[in-house]
C-alpha atoms as a PDB file:
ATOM      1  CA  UNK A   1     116.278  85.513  89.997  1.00  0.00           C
ATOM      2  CA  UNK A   2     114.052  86.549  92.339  1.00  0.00           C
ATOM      3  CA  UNK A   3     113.578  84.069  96.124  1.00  0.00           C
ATOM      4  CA  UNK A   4     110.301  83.440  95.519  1.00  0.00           C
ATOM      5  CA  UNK A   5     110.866  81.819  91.610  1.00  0.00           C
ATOM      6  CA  UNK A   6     113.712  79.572  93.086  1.00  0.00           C
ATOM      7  CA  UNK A   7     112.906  75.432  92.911  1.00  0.00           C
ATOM      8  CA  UNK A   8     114.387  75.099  96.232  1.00  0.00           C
ATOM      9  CA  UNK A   9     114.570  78.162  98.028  1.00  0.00           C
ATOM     10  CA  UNK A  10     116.057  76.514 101.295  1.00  0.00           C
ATOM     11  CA  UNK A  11     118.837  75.749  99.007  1.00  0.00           C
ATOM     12  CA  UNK A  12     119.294  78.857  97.676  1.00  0.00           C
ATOM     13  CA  UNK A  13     119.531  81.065 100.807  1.00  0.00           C
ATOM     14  CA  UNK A  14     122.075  78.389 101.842  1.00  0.00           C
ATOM     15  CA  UNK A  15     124.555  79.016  98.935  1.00  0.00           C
ATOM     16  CA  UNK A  16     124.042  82.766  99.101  1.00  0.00           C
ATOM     17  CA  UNK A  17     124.725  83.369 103.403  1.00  0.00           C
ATOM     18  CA  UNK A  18     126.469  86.924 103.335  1.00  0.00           C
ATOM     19  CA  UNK A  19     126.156  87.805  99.782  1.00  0.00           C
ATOM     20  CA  UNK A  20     123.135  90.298  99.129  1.00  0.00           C
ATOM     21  CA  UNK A  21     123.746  93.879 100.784  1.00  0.00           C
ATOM     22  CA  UNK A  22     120.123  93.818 102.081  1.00  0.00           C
ATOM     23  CA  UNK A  23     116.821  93.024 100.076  1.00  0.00           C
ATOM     24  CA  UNK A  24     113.217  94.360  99.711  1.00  0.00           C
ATOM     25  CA  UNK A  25     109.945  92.385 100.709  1.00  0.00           C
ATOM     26  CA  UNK A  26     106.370  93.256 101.832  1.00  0.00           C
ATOM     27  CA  UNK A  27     104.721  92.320 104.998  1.00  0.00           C
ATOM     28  CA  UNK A  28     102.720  89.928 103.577  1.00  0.00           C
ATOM     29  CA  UNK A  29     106.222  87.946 102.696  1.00  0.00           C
ATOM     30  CA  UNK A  30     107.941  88.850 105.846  1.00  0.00           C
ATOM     31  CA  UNK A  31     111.948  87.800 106.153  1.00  0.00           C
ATOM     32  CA  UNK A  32     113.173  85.265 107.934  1.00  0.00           C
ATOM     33  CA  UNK A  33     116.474  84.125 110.072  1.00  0.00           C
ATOM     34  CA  UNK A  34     117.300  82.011 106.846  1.00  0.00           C
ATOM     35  CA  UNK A  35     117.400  85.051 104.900  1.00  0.00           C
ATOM     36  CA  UNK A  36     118.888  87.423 106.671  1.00  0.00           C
ATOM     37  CA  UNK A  37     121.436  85.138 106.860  1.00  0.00           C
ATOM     38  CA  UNK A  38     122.013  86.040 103.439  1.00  0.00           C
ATOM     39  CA  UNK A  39     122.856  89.474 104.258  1.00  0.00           C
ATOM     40  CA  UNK A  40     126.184  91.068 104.573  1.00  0.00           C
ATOM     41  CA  UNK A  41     124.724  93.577 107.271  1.00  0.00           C
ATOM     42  CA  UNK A  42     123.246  95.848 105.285  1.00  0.00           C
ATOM     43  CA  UNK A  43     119.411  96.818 105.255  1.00  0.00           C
ATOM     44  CA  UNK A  44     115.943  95.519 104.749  1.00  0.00           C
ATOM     45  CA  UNK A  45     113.285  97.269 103.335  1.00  0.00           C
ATOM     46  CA  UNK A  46     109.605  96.369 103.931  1.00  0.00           C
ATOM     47  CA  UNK A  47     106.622  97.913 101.958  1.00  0.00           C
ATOM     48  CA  UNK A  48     102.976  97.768 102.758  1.00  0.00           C
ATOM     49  CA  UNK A  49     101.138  97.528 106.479  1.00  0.00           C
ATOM     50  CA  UNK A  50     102.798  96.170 108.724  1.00  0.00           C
ATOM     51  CA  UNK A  51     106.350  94.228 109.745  1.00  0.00           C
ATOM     52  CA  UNK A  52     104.815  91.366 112.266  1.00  0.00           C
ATOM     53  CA  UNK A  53     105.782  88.969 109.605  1.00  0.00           C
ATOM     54  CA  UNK A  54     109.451  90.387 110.043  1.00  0.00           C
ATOM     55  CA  UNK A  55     112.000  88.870 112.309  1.00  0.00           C
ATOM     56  CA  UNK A  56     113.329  91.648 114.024  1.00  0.00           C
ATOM     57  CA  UNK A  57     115.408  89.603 116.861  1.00  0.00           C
ATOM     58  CA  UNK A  58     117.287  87.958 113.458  1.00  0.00           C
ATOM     59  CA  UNK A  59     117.682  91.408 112.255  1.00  0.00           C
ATOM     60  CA  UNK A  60     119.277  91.996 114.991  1.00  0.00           C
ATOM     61  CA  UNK A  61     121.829  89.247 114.867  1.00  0.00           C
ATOM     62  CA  UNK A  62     122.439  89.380 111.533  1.00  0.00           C
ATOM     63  CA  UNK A  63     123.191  93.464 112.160  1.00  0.00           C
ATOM     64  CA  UNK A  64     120.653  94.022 109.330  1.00  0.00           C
ATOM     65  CA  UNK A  65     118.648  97.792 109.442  1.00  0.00           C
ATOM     66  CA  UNK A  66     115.295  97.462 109.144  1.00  0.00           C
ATOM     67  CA  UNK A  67     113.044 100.387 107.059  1.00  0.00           C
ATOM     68  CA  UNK A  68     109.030 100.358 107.114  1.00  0.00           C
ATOM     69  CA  UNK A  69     106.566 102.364 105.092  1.00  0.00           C
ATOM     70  CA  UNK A  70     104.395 103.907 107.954  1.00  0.00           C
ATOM     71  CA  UNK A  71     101.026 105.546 107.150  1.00  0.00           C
ATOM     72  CA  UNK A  72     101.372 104.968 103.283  1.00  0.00           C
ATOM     73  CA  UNK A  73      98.476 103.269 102.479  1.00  0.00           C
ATOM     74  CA  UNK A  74      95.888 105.025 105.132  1.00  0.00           C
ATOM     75  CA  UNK A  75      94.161 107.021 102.593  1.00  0.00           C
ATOM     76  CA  UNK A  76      93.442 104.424 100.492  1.00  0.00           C
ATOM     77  CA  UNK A  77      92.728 101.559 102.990  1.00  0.00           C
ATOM     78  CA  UNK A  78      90.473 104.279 104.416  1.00  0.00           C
ATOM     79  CA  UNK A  79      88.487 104.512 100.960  1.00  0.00           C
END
């Protein structure tokens, strides 16, 4: 089940610290020292424009890799 479809999602990411290798979100969902909690190291992958919504100092805590999608959408923003 996906974070965003969980009742309590505080909950969740509090019964799952260390257990996902990494995860995928976009920038408009950003990830946060809560969830990379929930990551075993590993890597996160974020699609769309941007990261600002990312925690990078977390990242860096929590030894999670961080992956963007530069300059995919410029063509089509553009039109």
């Amino acid at each position: 089940m996906a974070l965003w479809e969980q009742p309590d999602r505080d909950a969740y990411l509090g019964a799952h610290r260390g257990r996902f290798d990494g995860g995928v979100t976009m920038s408009r969902h950003g990830c946060t020292d809560a969830m990379f909690a929930c990551f075993a190291g590993g890597v996160l992958g974020c699609f769309g424009v941007g990261y600002e919504s990312v925690d990078l100092e977390a990242a860096r805590r929590h030894g999670v890799q961080v992956g963007t999608t530069p300059d995919v959408l410029n063509d089509c923003v553009a039109d």
